[in-house]
N, C-alpha and C. Protein backbone atom coordinates (compact mmCIF):
# COMPACT_ATOMS: atom_id res chain seq x y z
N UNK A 1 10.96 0.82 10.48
CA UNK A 1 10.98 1.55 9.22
C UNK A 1 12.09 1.01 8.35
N UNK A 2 11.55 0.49 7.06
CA UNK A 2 13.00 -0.17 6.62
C UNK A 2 13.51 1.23 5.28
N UNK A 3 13.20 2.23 5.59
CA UNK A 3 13.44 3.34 4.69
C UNK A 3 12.90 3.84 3.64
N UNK A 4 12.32 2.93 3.16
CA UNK A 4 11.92 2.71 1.38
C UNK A 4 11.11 4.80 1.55
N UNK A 5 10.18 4.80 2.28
CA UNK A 5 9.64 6.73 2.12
C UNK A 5 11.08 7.34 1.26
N UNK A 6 12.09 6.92 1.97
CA UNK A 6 13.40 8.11 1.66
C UNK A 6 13.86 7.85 0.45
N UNK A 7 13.73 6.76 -0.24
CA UNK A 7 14.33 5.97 -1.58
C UNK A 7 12.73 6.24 -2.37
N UNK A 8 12.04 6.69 -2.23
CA UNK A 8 10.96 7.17 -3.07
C UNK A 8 11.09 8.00 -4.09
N UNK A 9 10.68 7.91 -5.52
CA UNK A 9 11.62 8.69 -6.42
C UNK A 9 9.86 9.70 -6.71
N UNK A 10 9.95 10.88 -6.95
CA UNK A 10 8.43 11.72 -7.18
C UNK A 10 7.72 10.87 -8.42
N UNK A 11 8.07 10.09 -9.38
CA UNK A 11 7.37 9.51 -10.27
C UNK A 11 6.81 8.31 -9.37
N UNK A 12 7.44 7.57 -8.67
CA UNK A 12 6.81 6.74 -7.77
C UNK A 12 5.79 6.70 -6.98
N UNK A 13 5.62 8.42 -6.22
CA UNK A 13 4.40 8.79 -5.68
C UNK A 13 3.48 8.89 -6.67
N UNK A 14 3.70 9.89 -7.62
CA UNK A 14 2.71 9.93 -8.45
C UNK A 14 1.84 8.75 -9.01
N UNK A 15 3.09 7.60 -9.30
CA UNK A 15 2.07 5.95 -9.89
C UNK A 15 1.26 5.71 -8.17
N UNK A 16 1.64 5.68 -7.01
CA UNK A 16 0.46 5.71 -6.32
C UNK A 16 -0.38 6.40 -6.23
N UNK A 17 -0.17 7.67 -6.71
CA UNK A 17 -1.71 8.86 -6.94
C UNK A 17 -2.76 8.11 -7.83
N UNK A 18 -2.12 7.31 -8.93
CA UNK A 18 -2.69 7.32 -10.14
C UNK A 18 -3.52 5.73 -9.37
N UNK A 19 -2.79 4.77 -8.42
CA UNK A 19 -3.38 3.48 -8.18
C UNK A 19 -4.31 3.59 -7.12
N UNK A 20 -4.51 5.04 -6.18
CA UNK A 20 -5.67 4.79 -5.30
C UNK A 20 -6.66 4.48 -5.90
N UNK A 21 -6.76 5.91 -7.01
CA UNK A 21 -8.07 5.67 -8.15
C UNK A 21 -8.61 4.85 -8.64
N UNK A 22 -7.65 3.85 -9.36
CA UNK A 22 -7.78 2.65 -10.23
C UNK A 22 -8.55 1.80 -8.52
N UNK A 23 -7.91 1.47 -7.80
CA UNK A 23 -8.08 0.37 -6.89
C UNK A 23 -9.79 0.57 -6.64
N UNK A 24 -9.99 1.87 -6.26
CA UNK A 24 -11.24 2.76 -5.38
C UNK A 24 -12.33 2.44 -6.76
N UNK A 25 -12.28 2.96 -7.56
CA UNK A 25 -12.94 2.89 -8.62
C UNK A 25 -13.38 1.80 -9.88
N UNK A 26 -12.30 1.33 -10.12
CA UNK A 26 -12.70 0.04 -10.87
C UNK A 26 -12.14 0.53 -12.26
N UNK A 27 -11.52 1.42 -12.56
CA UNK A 27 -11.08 2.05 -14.06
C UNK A 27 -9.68 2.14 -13.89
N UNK A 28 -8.81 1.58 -15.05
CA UNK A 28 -7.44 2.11 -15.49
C UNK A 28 -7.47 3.43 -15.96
N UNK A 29 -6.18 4.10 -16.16
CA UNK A 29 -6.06 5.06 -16.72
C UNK A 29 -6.11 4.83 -18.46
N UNK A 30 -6.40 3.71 -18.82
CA UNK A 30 -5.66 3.25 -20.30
C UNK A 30 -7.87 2.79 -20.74
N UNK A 31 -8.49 2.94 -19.81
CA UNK A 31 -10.05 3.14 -20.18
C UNK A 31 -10.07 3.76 -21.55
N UNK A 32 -10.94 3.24 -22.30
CA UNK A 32 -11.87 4.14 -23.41
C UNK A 32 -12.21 5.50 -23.07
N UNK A 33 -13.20 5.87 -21.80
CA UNK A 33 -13.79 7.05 -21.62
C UNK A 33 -12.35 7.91 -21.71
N UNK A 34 -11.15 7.55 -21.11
CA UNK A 34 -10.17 8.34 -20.97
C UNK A 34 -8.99 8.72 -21.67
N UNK A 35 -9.24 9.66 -22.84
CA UNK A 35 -8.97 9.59 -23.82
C UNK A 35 -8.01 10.74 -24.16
N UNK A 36 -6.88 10.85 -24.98
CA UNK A 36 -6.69 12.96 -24.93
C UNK A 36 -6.34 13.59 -23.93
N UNK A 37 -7.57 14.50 -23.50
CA UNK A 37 -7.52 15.82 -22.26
C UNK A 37 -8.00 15.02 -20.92
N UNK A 38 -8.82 13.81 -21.56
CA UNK A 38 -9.72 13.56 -20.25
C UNK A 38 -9.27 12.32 -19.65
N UNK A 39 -8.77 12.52 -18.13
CA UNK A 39 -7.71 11.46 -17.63
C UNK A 39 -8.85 10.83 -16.26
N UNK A 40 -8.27 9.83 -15.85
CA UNK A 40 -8.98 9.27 -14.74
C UNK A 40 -8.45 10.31 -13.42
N UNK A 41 -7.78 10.50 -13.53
CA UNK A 41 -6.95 12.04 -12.07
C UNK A 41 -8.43 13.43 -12.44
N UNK A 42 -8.27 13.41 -13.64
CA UNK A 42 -9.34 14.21 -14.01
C UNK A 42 -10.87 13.91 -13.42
N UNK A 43 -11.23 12.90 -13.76
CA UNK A 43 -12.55 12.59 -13.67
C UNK A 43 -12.72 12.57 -12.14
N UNK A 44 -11.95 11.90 -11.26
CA UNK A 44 -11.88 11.69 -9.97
C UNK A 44 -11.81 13.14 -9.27
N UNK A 45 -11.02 13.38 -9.76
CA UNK A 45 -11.14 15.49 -9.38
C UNK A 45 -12.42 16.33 -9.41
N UNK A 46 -13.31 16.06 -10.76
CA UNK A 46 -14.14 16.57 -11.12
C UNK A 46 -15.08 16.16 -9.69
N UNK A 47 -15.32 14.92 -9.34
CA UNK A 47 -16.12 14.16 -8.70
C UNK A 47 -15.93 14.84 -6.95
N UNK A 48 -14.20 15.26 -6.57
CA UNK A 48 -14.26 15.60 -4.99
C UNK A 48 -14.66 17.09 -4.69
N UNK A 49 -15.21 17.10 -4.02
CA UNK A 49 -15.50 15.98 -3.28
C UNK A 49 -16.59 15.51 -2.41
N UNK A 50 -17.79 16.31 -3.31
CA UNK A 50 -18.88 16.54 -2.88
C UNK A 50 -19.81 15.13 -3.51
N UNK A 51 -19.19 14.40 -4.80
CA UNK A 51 -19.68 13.09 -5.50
C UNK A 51 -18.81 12.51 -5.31
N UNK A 52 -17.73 12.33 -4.77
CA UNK A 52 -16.76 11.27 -4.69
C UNK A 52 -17.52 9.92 -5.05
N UNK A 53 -18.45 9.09 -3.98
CA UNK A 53 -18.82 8.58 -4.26
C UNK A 53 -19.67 7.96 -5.33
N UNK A 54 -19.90 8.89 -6.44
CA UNK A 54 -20.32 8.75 -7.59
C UNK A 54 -19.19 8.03 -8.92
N UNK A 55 -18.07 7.74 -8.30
CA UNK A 55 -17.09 7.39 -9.36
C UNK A 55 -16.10 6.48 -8.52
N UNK A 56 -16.68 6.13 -7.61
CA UNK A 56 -16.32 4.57 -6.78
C UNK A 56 -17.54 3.58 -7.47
N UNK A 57 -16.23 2.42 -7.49
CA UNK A 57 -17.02 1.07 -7.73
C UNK A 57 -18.06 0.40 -6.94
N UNK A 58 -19.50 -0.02 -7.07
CA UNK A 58 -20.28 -0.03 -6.52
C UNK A 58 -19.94 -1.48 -5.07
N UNK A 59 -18.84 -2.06 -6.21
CA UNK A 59 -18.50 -3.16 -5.20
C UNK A 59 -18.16 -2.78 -3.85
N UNK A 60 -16.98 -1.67 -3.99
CA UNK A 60 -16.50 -1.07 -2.68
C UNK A 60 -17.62 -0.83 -2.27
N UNK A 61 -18.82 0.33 -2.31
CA UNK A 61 -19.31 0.52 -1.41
C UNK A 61 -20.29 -0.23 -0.58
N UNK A 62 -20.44 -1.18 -1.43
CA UNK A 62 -21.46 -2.18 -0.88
C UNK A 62 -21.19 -3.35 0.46
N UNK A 63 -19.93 -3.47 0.24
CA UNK A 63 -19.04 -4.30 1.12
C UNK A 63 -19.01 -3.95 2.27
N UNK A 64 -20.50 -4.01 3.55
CA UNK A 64 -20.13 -3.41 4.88
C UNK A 64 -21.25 -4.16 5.36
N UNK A 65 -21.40 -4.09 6.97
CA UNK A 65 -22.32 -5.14 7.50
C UNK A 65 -23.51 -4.03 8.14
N UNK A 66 -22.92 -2.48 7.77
CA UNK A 66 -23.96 -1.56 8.66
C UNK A 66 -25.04 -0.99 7.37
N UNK A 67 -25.60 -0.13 8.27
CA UNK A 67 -27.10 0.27 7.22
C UNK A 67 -26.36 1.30 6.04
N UNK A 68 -27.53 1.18 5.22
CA UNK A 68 -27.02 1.78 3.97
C UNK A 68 -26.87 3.62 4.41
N UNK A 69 -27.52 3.85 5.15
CA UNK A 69 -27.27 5.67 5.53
C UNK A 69 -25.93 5.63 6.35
N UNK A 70 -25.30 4.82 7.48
CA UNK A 70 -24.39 4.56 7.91
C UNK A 70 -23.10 4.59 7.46
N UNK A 71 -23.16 3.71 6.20
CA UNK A 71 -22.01 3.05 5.39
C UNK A 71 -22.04 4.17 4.43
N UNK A 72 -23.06 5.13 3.96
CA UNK A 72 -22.58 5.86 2.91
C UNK A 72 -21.66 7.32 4.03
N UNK A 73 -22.72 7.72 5.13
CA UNK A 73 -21.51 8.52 5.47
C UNK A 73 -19.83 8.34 5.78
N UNK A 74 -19.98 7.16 6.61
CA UNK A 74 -18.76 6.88 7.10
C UNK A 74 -18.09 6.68 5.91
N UNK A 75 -18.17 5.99 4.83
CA UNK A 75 -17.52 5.35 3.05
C UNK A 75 -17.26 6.91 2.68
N UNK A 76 -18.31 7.91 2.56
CA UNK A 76 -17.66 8.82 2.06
C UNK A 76 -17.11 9.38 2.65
N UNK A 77 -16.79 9.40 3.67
CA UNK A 77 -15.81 10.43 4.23
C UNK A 77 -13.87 9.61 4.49
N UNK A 78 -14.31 8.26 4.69
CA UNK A 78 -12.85 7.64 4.16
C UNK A 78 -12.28 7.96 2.72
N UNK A 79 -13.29 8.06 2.20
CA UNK A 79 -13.15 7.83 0.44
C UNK A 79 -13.09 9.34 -0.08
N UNK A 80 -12.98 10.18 0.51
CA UNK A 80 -12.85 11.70 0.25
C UNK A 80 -11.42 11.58 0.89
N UNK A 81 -11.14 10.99 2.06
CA UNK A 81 -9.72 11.18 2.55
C UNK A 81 -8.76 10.09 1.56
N UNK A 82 -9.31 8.98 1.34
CA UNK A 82 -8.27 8.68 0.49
C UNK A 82 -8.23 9.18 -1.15
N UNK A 83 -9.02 9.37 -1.54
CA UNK A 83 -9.02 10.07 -2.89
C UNK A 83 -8.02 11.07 -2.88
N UNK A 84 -8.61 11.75 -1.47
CA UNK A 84 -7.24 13.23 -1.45
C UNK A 84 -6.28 12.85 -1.45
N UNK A 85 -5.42 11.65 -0.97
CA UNK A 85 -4.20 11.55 -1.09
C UNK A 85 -3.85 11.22 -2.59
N UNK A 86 -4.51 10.73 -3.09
CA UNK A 86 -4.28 9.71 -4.69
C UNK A 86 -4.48 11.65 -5.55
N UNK A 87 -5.56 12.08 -5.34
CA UNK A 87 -5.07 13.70 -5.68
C UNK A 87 -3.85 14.58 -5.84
N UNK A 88 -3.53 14.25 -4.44
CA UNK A 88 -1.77 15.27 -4.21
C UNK A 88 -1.00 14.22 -4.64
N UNK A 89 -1.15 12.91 -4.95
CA UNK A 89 0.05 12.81 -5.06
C UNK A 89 0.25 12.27 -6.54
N UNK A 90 -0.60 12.58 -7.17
CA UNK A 90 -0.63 12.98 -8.81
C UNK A 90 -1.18 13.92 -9.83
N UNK A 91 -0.60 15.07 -8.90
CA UNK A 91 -1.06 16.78 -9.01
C UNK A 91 -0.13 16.57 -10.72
N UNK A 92 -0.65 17.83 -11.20
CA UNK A 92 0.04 17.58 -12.40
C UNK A 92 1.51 18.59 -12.59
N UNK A 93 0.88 19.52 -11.32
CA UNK A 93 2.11 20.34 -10.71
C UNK A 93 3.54 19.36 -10.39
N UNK A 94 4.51 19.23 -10.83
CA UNK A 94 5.30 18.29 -9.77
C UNK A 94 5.96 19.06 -8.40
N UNK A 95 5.63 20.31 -8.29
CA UNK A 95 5.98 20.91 -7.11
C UNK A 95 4.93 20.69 -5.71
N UNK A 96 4.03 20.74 -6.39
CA UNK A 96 2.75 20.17 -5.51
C UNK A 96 2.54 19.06 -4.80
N UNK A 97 3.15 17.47 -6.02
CA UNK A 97 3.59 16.32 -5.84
C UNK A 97 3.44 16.18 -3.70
N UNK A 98 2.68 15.43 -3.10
CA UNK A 98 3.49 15.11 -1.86
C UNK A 98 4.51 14.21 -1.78
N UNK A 99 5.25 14.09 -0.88
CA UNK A 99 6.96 12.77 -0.85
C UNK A 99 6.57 11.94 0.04
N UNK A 100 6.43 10.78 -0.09
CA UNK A 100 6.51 9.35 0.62
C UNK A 100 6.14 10.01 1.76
N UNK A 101 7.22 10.51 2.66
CA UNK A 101 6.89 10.55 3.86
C UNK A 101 5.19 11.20 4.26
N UNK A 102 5.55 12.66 3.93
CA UNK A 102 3.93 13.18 3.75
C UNK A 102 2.92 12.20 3.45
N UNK A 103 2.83 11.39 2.46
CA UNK A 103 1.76 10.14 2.35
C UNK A 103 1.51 9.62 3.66
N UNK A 104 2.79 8.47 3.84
CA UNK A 104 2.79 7.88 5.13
C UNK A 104 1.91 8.82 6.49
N UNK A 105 2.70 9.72 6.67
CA UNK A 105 2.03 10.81 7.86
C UNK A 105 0.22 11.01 7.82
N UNK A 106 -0.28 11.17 6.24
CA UNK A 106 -1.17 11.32 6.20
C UNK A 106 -2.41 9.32 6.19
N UNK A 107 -1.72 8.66 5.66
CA UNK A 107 -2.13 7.60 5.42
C UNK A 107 -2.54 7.13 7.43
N UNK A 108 -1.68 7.05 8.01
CA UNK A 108 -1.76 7.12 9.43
C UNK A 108 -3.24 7.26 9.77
N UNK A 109 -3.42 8.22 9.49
CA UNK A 109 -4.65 9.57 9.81
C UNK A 109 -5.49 8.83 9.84
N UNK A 110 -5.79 7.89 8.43
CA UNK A 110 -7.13 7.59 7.62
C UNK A 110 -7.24 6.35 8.45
């Protein structure tokens, strides 16, 4: 462990809340559609987590060597767990916010 969880500042988690999305999905936050009120944390929210997969990039999901009923359960259910983290950890609450470590603990999991 070279420390860096403990030197994590809460704006820092949050820019990884904001980069699962971007990575998973294929959209910046600085998009056209996302404009005003309506944010990519938003849209991705709207979507978990019953469509998650409706606002992933088709590239991700396509990228697997098993059958398409296979790859969509197993894809969505990674992709519901990582979304959730990119969720908490750009809640708009900053009390809500999770801290490095909590990530890490949960990142483990996935």
């Amino acid at each position: 462990n070279l420390g860096w969880p403990e030197r994590c500042q809460p704006t820092d988690v949050y820019s990884y809340g904001i980069l699962i999305p971007e990575v998973f999905t294929g959209r910046k936050p600085t998009d056209e559609q996302f404009d005003g009120e309506f944010s990519l944390r938003q849209w991705v929210a709207e979507a978990f987590p019953v469509a998650i997969s409706d606002v992933i990039d088709s590239h991700v999901l396509n990228k697997s060597n098993t059958t398409p009923i296979e790859r969509s359960a197993a894809m969505n259910e990674l992709l519901v767990m990582i979304m959730e983290i990119g969720l908490s950890c750009s809640s708009v609450s900053p009390n809500e916010i999770l801290d490095m470590k909590e990530v890490v603990v949960v990142l483990r999991r996935v």
